[in-house]
Protein backbone atom coordinates (compact mmCIF):
# COMPACT_ATOMS: atom_id res chain seq x y z
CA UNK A 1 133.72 24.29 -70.91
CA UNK A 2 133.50 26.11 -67.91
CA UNK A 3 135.03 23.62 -65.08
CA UNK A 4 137.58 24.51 -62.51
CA UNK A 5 139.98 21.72 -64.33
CA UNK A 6 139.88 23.08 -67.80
CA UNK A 7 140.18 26.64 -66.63
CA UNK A 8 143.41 25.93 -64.99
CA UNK A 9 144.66 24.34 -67.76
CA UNK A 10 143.35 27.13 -70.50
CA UNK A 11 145.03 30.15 -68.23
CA UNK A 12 148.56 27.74 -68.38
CA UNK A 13 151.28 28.37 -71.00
CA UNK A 14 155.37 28.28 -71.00
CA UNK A 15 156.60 31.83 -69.55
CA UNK A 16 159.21 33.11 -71.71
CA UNK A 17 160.01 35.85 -69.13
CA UNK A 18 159.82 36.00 -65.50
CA UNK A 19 159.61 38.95 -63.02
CA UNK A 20 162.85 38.87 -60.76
CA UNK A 21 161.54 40.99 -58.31
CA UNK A 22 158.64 38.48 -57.63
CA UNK A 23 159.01 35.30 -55.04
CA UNK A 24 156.67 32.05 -54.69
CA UNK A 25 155.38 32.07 -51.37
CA UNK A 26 157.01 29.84 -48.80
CA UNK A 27 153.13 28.17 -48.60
CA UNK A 28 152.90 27.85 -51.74
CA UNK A 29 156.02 26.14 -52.57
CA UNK A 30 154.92 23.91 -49.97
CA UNK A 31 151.64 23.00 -51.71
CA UNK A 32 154.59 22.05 -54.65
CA UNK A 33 156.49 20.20 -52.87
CA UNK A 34 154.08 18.07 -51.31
CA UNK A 35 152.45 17.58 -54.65
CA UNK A 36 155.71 16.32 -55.93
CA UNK A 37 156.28 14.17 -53.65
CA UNK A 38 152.54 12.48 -53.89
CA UNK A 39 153.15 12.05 -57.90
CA UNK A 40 152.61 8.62 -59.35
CA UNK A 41 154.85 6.34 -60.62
CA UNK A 42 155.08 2.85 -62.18
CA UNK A 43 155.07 0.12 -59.01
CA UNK A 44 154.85 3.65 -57.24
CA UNK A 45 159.01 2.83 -57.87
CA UNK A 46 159.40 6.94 -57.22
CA UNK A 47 162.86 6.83 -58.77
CA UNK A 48 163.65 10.52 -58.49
CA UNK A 49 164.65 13.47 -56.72
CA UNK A 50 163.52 17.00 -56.93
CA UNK A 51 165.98 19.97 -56.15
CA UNK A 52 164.82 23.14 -55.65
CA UNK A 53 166.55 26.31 -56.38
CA UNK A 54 165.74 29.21 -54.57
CA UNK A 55 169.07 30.34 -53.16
CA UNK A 56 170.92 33.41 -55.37
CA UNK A 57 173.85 30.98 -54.73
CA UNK A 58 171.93 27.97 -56.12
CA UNK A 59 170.52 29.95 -59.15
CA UNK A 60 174.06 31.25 -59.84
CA UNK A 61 175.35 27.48 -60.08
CA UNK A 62 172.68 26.90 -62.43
CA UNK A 63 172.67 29.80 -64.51
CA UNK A 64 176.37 28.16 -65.47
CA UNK A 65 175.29 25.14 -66.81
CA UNK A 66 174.07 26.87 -69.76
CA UNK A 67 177.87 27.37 -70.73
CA UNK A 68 178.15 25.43 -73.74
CA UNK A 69 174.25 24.92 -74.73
CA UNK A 70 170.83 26.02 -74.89
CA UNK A 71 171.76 29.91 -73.82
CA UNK A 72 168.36 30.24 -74.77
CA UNK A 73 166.99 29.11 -71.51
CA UNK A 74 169.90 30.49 -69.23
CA UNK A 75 167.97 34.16 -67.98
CA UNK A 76 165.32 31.79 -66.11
CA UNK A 77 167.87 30.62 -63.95
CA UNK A 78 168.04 33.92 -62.16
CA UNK A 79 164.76 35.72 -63.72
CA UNK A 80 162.70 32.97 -62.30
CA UNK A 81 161.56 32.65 -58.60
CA UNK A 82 162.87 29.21 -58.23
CA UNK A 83 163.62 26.49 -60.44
CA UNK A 84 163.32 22.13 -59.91
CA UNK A 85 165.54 19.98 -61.06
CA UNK A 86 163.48 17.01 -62.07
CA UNK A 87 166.23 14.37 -61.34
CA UNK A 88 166.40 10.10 -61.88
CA UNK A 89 168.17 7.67 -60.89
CA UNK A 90 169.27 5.91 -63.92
CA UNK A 91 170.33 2.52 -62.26
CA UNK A 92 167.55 1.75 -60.26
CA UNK A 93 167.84 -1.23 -58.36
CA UNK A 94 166.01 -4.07 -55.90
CA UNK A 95 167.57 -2.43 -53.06
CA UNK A 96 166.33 0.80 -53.90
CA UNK A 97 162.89 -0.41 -54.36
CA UNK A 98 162.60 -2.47 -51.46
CA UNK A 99 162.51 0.96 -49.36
CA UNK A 100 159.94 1.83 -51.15
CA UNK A 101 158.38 -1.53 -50.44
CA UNK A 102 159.26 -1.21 -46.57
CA UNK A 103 157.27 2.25 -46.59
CA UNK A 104 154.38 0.51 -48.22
CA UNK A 105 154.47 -1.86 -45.39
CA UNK A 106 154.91 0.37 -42.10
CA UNK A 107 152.25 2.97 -43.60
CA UNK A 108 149.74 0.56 -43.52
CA UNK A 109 148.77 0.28 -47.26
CA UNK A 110 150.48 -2.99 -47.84
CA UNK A 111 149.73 -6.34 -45.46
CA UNK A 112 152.86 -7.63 -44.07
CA UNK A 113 152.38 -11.00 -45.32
CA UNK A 114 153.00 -9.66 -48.59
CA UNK A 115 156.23 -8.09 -48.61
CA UNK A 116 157.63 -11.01 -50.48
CA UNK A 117 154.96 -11.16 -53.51
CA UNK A 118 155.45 -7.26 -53.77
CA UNK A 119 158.95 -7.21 -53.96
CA UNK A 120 159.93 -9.82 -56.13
CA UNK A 121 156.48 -9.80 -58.22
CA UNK A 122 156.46 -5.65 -59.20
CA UNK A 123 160.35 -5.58 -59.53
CA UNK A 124 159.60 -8.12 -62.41
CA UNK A 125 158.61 -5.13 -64.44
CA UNK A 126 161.82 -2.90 -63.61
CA UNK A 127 164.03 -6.03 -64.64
CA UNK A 128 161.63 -6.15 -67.96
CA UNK A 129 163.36 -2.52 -68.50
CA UNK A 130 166.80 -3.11 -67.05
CA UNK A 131 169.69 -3.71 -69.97
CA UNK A 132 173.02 -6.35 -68.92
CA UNK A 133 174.66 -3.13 -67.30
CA UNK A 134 171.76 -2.89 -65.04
CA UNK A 135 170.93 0.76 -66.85
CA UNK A 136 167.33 1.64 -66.64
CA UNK A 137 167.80 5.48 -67.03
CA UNK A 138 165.28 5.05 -69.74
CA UNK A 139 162.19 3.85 -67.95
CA UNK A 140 163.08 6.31 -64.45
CA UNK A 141 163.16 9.68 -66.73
CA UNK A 142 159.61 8.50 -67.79
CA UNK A 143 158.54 8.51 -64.63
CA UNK A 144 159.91 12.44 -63.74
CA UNK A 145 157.93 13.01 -66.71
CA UNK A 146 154.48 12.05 -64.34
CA UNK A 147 155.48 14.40 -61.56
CA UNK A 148 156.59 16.94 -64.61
CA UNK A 149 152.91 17.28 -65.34
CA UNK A 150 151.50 16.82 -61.99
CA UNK A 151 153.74 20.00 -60.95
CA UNK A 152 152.51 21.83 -64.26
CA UNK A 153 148.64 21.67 -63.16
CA UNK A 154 149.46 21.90 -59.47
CA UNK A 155 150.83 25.34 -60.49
CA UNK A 156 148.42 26.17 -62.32
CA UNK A 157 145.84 25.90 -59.77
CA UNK A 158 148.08 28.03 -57.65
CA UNK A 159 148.35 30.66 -60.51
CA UNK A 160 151.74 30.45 -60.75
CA UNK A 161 153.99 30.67 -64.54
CA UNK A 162 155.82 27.84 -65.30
CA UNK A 163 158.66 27.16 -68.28
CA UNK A 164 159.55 22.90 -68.60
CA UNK A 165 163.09 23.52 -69.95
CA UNK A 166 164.28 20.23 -71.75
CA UNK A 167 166.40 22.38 -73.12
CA UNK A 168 169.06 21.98 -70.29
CA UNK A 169 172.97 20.73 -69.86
CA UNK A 170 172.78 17.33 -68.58
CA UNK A 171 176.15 16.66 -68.24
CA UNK A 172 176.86 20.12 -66.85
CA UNK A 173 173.83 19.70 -64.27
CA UNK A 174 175.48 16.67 -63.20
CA UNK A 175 178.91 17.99 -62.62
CA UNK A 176 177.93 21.30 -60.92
CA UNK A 177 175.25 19.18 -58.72
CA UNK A 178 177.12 16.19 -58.35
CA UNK A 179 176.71 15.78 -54.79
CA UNK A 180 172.80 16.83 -54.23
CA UNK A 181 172.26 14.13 -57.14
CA UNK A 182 174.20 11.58 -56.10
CA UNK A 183 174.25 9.59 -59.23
CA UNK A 184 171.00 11.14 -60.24
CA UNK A 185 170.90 12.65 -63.89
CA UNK A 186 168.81 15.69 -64.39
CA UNK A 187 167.97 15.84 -68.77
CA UNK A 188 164.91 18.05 -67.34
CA UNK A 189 163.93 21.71 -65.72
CA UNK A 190 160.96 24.06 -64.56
CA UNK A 191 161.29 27.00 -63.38
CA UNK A 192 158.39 28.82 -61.75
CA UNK A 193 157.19 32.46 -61.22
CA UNK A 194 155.32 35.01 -62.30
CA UNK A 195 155.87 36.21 -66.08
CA UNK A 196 156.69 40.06 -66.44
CA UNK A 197 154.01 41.62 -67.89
CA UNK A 198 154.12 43.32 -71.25
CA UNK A 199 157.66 41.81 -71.81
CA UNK A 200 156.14 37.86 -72.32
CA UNK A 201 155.10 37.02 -75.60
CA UNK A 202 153.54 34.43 -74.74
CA UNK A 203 151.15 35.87 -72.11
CA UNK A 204 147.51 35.77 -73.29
CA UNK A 205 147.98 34.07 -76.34
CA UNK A 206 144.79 31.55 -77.26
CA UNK A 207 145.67 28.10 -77.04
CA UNK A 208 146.77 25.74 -80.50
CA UNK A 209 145.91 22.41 -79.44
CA UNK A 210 144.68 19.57 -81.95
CA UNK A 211 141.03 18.70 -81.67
CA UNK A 212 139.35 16.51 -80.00
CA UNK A 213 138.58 13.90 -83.02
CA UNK A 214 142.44 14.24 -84.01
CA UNK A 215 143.91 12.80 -80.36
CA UNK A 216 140.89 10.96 -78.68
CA UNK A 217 139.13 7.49 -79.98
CA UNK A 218 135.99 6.43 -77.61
CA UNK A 219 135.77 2.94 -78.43
């Protein structure tokens, strides 16, 4: 299939190693950042945060998160050109969404007069997934998983590598980040860059997906 959409996502894959010496562009992280921050989300809740690390400093603090786990993953930290922490908040609340409401309102998409109705009627559904302890951690890191793949096409088009580490410290994230999260938990990663050539494995390779008849039913 020769379309713009299906090249992207043929020429994707997971880097396995990055070029240090290479750097995102500051307009291209732009077109990222932007792009996260248009993602979807259930009752467009948005109950995330996205850190970026571009910083030596930053990458240093992350690159020590691997202490106890997942090693594996720990040279993108500085090999990479930067890396987003894919962050939710794991108690989200009425209060949080009603600011999410109140842009709805003063941006125009959503009539005044309904404020009410779209408050208490969409936060229905966040209750639906909220336990007695008012933990909803579950349904948030769902939605990071939306702007997860959003970001992974997004950089495609740009033609930039990409590596979705689940394979990350949440605990340790959360300590060494504790105040740029905020409460946030991070159990997700992706770094970004550009793979170094003839040291990635996984350069080039053809893709192993299931077909078509396996995953899709037209009814």
């Amino acid at each position: 299939m020769s379309h713009q959409i299906i090249k992207d996502l043929n020429n994707r894959y997971t880097a396995k190693q990055y070029d240090s010496a290479k750097r995102i562009s500051a307009e291209d992280m732009d077109v990222l950042k932007e792009a996260l921050r248009l993602s979807a989300s259930s009752i467009n809740a948005q109950p995330w945060k996205f850190i970026v690390l571009e910083s030596d400093q930053a990458k240093e603090r992350f690159h020590g998160t691997f202490a106890n786990k997942h090693q594996f993953n720990q040279h993108h930290a500085k090999q990479a050109s930067h890396t987003i922490l894919f962050a939710h908040n794991p108690n989200f609340t009425k209060d949080d969404y009603r600011k999410v409401v109140d842009v709805e309102v003063s941006s125009g998409h959503l009539p005044a007069e309904r404020y009410d109705a779209m408050l208490d009627g969409a936060f229905g559904f966040v209750e639906s997934n909220t336990d007695e302890k008012g933990f909803n951690g579950h349904w948030t890191k769902a939605q990071t998983y939306i702007a997860l793949g959003n970001a992974l096409h997004v950089l495609a088009r740009l033609g930039i590598d990409s590596t979705p580490m689940e394979g990350v410290d949440a605990e340790l994230i959360g300590e060494t980040f504790k105040d740029e999260l905020n409460g946030y938990v991070c159990d997700v990663a992706l770094a970004i860059g550009y793979h170094k050539g003839g040291e990635d494995y996984n350069h080039g390779l053809q893709k192993a997906r299931l077909p078509a008849e396996d995953v899709i039913t037209v009814l």
